[in-house]
PDB file of N, CA and C in Angstrom:
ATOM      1  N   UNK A   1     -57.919 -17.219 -52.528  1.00  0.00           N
ATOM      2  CA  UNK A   1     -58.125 -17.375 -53.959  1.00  0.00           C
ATOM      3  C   UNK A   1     -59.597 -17.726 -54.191  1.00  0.00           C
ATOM      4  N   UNK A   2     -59.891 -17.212 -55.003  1.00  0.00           N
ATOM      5  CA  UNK A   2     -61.441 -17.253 -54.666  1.00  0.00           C
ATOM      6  C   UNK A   2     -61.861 -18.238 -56.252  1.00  0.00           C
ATOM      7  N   UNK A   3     -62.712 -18.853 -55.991  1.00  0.00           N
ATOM      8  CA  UNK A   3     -63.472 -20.179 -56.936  1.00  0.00           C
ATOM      9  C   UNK A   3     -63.172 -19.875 -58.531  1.00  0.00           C
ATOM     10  N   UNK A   4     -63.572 -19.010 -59.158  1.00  0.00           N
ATOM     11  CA  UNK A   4     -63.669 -18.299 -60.330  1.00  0.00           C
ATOM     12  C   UNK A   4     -62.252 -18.778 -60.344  1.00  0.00           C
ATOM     13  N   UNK A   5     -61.119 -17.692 -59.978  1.00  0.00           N
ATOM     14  CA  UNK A   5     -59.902 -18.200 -60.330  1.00  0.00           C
ATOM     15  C   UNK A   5     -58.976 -19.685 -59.926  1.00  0.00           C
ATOM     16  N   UNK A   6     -59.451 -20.199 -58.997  1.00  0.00           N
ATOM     17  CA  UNK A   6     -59.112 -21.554 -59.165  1.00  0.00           C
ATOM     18  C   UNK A   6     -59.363 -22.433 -60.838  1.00  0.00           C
ATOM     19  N   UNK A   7     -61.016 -22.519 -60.905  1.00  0.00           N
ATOM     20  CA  UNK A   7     -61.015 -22.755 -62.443  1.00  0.00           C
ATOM     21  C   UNK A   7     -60.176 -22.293 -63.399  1.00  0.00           C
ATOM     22  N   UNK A   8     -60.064 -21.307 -63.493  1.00  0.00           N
ATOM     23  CA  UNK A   8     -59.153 -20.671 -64.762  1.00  0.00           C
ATOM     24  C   UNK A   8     -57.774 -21.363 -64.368  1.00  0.00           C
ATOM     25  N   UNK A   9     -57.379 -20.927 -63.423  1.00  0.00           N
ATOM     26  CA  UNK A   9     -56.062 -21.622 -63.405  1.00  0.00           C
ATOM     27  C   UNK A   9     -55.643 -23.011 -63.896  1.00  0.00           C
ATOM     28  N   UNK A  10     -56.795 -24.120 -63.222  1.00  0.00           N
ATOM     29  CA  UNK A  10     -56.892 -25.410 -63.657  1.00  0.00           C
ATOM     30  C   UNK A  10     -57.617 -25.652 -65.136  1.00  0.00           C
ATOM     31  N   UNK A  11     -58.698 -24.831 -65.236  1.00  0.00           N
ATOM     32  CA  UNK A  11     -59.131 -25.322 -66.318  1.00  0.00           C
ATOM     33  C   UNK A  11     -59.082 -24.390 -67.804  1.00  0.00           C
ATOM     34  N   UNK A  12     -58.440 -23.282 -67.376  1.00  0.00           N
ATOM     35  CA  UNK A  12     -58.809 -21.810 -68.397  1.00  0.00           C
ATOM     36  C   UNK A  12     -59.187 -21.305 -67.960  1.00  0.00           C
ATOM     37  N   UNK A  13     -59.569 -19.797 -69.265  1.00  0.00           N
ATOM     38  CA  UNK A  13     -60.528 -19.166 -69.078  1.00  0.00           C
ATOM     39  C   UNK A  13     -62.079 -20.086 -70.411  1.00  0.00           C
ATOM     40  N   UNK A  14     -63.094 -19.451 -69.588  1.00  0.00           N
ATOM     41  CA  UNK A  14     -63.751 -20.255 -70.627  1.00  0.00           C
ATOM     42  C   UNK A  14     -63.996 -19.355 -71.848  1.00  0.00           C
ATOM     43  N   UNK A  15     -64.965 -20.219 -73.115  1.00  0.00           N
ATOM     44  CA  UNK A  15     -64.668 -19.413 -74.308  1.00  0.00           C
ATOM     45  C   UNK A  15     -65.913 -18.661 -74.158  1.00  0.00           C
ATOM     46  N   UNK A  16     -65.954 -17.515 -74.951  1.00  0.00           N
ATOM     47  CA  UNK A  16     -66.340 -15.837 -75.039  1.00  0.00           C
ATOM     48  C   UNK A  16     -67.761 -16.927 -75.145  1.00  0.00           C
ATOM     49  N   UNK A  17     -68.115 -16.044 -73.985  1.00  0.00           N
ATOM     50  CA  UNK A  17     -69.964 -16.282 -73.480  1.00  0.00           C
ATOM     51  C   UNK A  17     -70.231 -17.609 -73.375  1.00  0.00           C
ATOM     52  N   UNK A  18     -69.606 -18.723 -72.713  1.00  0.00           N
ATOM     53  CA  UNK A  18     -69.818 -19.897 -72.204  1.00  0.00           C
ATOM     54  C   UNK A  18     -69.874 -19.507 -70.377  1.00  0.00           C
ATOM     55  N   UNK A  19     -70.876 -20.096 -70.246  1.00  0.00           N
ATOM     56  CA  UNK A  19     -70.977 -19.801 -68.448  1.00  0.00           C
ATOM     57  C   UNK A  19     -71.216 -21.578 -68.011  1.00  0.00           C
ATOM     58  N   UNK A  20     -71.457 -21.676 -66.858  1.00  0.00           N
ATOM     59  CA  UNK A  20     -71.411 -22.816 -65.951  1.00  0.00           C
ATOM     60  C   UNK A  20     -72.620 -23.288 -65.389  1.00  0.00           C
ATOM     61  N   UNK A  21     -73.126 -23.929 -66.570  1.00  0.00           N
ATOM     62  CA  UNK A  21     -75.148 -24.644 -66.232  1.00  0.00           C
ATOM     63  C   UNK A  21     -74.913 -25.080 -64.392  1.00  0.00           C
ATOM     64  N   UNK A  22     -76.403 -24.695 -64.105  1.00  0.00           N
ATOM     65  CA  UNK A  22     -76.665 -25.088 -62.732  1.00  0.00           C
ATOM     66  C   UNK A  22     -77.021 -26.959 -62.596  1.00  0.00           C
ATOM     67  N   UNK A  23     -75.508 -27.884 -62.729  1.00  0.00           N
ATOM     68  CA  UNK A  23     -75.958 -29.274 -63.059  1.00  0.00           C
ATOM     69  C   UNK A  23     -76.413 -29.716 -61.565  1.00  0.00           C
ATOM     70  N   UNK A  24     -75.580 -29.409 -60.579  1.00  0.00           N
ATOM     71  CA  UNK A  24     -75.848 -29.850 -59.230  1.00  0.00           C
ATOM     72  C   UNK A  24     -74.970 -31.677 -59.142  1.00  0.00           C
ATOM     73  N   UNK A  25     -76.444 -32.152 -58.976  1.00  0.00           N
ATOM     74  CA  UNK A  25     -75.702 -33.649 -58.881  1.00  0.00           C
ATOM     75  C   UNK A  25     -76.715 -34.859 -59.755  1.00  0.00           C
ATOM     76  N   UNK A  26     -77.104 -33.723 -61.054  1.00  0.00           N
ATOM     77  CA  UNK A  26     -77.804 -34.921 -61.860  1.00  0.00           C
ATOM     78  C   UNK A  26     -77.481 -35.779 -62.535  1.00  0.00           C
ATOM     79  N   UNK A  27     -77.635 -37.073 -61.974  1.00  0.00           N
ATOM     80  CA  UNK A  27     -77.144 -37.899 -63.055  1.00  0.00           C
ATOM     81  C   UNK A  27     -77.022 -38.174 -64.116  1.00  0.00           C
ATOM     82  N   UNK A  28     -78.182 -37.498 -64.850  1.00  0.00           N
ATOM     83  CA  UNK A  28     -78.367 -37.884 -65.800  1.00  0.00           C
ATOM     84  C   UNK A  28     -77.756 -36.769 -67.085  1.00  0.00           C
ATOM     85  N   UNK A  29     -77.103 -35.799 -66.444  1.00  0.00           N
ATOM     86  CA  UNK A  29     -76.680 -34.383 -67.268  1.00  0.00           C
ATOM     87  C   UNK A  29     -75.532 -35.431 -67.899  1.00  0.00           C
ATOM     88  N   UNK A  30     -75.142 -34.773 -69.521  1.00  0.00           N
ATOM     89  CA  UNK A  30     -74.157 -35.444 -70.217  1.00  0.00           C
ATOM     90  C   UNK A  30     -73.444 -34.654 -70.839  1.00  0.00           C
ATOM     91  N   UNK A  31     -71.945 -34.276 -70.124  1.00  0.00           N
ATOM     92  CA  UNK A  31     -70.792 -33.659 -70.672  1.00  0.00           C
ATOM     93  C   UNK A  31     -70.929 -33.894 -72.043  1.00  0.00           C
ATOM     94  N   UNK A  32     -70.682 -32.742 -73.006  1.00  0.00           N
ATOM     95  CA  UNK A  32     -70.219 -33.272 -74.319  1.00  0.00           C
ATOM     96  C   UNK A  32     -68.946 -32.418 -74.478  1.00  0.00           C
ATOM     97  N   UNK A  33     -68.132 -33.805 -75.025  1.00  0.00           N
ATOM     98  CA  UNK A  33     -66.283 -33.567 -75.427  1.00  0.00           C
ATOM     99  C   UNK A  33     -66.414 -31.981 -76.008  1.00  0.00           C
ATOM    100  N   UNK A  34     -65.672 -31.219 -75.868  1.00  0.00           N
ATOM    101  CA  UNK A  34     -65.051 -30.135 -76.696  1.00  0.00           C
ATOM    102  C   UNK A  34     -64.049 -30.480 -77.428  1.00  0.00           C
ATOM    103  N   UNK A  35     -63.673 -30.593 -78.721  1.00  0.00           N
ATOM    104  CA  UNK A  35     -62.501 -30.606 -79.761  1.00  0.00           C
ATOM    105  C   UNK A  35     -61.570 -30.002 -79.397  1.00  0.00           C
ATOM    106  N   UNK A  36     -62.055 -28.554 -78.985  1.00  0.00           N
ATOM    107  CA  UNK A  36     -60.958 -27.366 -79.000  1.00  0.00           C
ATOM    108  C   UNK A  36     -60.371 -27.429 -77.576  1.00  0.00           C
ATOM    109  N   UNK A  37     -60.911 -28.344 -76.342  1.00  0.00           N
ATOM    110  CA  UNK A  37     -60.334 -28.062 -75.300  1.00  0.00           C
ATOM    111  C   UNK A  37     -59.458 -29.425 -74.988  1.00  0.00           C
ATOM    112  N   UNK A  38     -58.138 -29.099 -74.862  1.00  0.00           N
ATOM    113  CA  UNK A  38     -57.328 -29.864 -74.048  1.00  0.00           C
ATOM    114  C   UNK A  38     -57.658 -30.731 -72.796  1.00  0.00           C
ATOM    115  N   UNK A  39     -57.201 -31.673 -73.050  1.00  0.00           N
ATOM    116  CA  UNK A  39     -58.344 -33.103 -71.449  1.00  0.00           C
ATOM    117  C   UNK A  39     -57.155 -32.457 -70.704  1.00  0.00           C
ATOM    118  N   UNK A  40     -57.953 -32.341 -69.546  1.00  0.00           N
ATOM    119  CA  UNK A  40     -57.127 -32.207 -68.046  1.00  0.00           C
ATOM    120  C   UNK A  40     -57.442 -33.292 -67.379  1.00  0.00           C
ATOM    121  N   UNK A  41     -56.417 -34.227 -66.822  1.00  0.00           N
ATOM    122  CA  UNK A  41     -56.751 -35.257 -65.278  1.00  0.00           C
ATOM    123  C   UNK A  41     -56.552 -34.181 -64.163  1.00  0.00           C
ATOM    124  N   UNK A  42     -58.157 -34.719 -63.655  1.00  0.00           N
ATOM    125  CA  UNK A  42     -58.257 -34.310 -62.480  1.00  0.00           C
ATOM    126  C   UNK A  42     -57.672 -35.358 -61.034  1.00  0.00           C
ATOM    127  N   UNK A  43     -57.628 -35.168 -59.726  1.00  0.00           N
ATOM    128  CA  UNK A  43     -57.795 -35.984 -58.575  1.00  0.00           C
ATOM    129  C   UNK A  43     -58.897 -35.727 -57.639  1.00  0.00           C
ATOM    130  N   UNK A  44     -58.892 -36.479 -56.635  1.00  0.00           N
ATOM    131  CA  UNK A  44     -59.799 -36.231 -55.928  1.00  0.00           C
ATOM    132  C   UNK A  44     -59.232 -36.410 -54.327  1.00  0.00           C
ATOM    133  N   UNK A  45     -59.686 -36.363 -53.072  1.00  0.00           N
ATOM    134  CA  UNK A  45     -58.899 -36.819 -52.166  1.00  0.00           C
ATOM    135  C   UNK A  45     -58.883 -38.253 -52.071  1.00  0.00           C
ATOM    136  N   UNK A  46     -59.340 -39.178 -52.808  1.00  0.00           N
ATOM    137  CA  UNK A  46     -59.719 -40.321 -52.284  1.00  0.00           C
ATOM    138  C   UNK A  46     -58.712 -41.317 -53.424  1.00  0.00           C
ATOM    139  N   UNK A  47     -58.036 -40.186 -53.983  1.00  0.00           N
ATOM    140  CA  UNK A  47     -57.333 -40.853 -55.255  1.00  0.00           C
ATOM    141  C   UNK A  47     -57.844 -41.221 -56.013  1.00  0.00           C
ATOM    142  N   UNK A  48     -58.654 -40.812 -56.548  1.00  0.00           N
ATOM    143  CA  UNK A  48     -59.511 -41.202 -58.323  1.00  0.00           C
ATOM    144  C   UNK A  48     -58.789 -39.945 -59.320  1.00  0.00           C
ATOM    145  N   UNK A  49     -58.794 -40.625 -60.444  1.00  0.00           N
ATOM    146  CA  UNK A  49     -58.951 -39.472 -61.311  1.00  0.00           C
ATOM    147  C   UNK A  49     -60.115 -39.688 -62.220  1.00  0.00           C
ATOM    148  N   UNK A  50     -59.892 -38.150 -63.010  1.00  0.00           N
ATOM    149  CA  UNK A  50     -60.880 -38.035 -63.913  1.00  0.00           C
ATOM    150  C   UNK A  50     -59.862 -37.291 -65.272  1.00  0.00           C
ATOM    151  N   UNK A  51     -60.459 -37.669 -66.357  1.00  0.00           N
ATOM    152  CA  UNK A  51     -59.784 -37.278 -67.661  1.00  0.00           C
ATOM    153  C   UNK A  51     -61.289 -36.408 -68.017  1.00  0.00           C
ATOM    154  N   UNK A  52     -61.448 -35.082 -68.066  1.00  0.00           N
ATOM    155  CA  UNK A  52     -62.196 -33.974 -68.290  1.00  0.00           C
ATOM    156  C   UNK A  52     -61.780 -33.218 -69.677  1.00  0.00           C
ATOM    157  N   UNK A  53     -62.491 -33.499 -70.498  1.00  0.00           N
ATOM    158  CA  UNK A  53     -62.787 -32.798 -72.321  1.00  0.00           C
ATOM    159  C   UNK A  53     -63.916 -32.371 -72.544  1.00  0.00           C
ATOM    160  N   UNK A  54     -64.029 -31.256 -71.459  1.00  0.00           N
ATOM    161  CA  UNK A  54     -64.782 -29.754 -71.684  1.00  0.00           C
ATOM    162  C   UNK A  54     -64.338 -29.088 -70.858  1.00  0.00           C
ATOM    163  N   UNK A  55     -64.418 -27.271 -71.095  1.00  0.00           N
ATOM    164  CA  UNK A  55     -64.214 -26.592 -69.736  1.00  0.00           C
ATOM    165  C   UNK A  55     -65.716 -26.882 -68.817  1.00  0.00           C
ATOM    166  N   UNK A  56     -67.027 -27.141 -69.464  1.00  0.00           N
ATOM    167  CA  UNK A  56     -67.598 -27.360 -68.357  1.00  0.00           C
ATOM    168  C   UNK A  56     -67.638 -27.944 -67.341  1.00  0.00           C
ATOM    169  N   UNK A  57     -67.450 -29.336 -68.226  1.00  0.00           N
ATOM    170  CA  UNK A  57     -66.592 -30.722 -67.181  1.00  0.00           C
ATOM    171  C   UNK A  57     -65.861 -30.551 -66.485  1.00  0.00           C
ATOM    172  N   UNK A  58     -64.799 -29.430 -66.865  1.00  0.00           N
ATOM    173  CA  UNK A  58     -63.820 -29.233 -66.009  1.00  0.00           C
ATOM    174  C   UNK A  58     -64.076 -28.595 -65.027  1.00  0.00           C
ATOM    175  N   UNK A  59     -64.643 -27.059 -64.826  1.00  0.00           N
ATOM    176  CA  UNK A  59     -65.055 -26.242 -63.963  1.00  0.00           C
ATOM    177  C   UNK A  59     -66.029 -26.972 -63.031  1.00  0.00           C
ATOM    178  N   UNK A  60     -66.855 -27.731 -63.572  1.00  0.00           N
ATOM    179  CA  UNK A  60     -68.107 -28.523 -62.642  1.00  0.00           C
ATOM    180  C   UNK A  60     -67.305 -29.129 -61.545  1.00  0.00           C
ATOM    181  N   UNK A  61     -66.353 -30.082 -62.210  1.00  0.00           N
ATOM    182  CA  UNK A  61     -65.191 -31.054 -61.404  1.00  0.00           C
ATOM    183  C   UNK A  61     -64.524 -30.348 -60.300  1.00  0.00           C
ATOM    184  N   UNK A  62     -64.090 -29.443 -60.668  1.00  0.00           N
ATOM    185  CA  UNK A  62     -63.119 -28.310 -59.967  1.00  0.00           C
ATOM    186  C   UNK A  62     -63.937 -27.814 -58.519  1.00  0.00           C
ATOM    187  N   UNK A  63     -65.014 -27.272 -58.871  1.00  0.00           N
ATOM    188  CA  UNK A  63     -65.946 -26.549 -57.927  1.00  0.00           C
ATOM    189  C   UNK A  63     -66.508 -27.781 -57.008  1.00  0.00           C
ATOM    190  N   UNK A  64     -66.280 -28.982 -57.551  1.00  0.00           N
ATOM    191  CA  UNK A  64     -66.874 -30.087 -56.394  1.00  0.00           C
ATOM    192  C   UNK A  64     -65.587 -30.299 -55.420  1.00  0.00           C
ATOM    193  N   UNK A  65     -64.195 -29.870 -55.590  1.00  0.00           N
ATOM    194  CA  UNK A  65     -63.214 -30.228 -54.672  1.00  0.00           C
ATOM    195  C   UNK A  65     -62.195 -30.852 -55.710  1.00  0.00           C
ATOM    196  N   UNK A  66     -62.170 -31.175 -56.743  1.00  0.00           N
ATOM    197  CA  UNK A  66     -61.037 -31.915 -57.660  1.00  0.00           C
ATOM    198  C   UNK A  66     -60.218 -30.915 -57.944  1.00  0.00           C
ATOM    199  N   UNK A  67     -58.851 -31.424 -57.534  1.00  0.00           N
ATOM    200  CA  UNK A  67     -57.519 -30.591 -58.231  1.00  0.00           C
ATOM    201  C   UNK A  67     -57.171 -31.386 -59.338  1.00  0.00           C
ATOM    202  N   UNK A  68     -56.336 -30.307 -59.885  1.00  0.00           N
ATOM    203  CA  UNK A  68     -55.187 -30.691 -60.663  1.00  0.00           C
ATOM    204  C   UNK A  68     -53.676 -31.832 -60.137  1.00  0.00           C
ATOM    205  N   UNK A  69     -53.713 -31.067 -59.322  1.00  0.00           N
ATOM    206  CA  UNK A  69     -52.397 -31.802 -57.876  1.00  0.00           C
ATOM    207  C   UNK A  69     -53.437 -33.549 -57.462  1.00  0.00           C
ATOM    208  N   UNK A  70     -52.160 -34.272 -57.897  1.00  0.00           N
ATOM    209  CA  UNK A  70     -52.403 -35.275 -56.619  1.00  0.00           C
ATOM    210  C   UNK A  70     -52.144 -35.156 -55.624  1.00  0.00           C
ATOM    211  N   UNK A  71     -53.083 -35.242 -54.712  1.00  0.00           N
ATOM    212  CA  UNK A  71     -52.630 -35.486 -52.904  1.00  0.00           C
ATOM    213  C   UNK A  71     -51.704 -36.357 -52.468  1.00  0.00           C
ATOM    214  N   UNK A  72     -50.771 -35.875 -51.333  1.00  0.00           N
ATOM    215  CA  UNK A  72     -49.853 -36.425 -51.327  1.00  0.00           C
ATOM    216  C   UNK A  72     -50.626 -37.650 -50.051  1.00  0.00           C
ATOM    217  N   UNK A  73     -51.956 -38.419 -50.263  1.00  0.00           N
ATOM    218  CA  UNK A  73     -52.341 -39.131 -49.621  1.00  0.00           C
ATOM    219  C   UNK A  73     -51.578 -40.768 -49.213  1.00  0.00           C
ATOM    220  N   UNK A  74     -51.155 -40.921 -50.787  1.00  0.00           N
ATOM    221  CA  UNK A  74     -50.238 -42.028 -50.968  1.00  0.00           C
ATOM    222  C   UNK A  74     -49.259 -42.176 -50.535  1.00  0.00           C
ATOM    223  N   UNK A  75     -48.189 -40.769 -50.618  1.00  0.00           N
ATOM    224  CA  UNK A  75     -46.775 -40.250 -49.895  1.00  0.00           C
ATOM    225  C   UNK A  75     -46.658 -40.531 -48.426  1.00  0.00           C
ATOM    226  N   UNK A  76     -47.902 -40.103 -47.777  1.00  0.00           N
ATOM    227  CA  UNK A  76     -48.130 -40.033 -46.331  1.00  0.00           C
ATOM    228  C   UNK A  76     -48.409 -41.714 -45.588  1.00  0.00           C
ATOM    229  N   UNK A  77     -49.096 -42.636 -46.700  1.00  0.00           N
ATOM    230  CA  UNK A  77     -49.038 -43.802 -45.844  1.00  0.00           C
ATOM    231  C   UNK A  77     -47.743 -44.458 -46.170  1.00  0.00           C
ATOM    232  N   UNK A  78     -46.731 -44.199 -47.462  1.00  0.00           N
ATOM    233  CA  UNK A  78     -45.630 -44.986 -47.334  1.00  0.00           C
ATOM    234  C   UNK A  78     -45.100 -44.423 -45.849  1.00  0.00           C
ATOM    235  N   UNK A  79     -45.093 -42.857 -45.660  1.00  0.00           N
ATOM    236  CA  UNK A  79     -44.168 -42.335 -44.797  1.00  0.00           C
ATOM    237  C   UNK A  79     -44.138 -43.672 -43.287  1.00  0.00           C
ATOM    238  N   UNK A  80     -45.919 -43.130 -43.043  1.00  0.00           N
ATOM    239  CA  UNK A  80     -45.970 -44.292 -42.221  1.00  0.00           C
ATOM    240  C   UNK A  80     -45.768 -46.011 -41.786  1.00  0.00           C
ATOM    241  N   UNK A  81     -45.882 -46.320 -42.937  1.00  0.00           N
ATOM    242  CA  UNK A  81     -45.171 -47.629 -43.103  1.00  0.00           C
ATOM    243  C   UNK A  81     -43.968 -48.116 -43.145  1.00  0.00           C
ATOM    244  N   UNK A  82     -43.105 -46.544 -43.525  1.00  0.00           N
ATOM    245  CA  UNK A  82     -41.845 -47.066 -43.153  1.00  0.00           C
ATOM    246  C   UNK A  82     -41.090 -47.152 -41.810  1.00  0.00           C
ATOM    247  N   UNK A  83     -42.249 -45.596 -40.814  1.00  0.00           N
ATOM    248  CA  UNK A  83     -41.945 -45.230 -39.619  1.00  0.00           C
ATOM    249  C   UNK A  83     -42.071 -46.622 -38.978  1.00  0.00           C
ATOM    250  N   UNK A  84     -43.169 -46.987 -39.512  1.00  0.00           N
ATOM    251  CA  UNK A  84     -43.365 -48.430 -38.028  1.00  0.00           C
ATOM    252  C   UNK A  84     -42.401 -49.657 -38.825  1.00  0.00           C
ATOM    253  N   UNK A  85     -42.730 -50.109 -40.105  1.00  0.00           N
ATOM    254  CA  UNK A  85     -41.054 -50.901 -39.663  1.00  0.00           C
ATOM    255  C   UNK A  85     -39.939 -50.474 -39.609  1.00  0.00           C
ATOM    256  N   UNK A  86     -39.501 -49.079 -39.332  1.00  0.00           N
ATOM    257  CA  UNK A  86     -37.988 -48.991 -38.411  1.00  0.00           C
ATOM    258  C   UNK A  86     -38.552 -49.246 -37.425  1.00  0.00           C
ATOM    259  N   UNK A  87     -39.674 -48.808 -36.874  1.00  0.00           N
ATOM    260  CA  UNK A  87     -39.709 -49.227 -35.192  1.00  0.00           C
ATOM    261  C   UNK A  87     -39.604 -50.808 -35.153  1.00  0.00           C
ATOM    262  N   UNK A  88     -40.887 -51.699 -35.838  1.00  0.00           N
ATOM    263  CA  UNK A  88     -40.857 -52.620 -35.456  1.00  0.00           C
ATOM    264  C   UNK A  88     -39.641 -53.363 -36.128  1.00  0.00           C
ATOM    265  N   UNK A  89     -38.667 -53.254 -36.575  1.00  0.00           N
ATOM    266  CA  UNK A  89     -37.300 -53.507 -37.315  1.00  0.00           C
ATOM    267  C   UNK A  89     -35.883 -53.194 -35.459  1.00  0.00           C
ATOM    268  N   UNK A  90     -36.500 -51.924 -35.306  1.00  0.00           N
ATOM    269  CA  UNK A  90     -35.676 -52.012 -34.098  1.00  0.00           C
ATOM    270  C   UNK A  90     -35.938 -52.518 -33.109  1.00  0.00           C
ATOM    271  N   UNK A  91     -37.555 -52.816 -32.508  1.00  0.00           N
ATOM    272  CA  UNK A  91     -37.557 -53.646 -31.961  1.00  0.00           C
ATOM    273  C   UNK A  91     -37.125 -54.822 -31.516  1.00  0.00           C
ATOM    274  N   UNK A  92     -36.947 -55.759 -32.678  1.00  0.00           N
ATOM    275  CA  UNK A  92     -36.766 -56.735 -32.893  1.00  0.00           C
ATOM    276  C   UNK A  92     -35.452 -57.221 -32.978  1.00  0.00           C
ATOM    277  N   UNK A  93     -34.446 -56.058 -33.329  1.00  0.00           N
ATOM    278  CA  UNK A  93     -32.888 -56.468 -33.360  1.00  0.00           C
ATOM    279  C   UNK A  93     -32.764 -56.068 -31.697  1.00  0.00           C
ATOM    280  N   UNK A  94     -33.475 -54.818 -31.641  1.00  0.00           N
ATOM    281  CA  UNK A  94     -33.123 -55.247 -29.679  1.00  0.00           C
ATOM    282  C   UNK A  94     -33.010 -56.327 -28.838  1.00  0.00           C
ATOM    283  N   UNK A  95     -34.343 -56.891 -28.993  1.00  0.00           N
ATOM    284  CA  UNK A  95     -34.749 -58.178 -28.712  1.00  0.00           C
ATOM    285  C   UNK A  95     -33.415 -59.502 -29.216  1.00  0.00           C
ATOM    286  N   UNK A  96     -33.110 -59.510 -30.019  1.00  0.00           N
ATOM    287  CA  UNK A  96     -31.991 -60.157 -30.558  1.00  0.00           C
ATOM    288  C   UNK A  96     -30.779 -60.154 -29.781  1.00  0.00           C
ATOM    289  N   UNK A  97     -30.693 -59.001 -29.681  1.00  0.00           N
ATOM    290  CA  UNK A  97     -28.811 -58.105 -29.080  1.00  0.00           C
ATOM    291  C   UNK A  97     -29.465 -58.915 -27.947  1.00  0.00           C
ATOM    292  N   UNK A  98     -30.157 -58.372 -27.005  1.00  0.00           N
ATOM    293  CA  UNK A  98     -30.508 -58.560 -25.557  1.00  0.00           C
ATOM    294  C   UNK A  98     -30.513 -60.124 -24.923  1.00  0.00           C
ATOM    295  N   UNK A  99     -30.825 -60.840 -26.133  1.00  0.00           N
ATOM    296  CA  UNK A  99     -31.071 -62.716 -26.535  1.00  0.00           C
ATOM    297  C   UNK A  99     -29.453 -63.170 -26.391  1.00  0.00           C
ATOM    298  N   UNK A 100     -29.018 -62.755 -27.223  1.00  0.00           N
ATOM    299  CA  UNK A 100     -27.216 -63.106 -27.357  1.00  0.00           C
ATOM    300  C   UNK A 100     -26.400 -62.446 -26.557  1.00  0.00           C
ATOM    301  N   UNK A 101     -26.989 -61.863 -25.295  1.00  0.00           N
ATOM    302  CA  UNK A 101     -25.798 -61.455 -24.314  1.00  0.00           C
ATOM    303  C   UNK A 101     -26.074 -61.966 -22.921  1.00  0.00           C
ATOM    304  N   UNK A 102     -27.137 -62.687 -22.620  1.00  0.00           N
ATOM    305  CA  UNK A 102     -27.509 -63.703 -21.754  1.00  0.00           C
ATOM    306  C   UNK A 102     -26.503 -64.762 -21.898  1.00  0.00           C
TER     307      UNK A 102
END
């Protein structure tokens, strides 16, 4: 899927003869809200979001790595947290059983 259509998908299409300024990573460039465009939350991998009211904002966001989708980053450490206390949960009743049959 190639870049162009990622944006559209997430953010639209943009409106008739709006293109995508070369911002890079200036700080000092300043989104201005669009009326007509719907805010999209974005994510990031690190779990941030962003609430984006422009397609520029949006497309800029997009092309740096921000989805639409949250990562299932959060999903993955419960997974793990639950893996190790069943382990360390069974451990420990082992240890128990093994205590009370001495």
């Amino acid at each position: 899927m190639s870049e162009n259509s990622i944006v559209t998908n997430i953010c639209g299409p943009p409106a008739e003869g709006q293109v995508l300024p070369n911002i890079g990573s200036d700080p000092n460039y300043v989104f201005v809200s669009d009326p007509e465009f719907t805010t999209v939350r974005l994510f990031d991998l690190g779990g941030n979001i962003i609430n984006v009211n422009s397609w520029i904002e949006c497309a800029h966001y997009v092309q740096g790595g921000w989805s639409s989708n949250q990562q299932s980053l959060v999903n993955s450490e419960i997974t793990i947290f639950y893996i190790l206390s069943g382990i360390l949960t069974s451990y420990f009743l082992y240890k128990i059983i093994k205590n009370l049959q001495k």
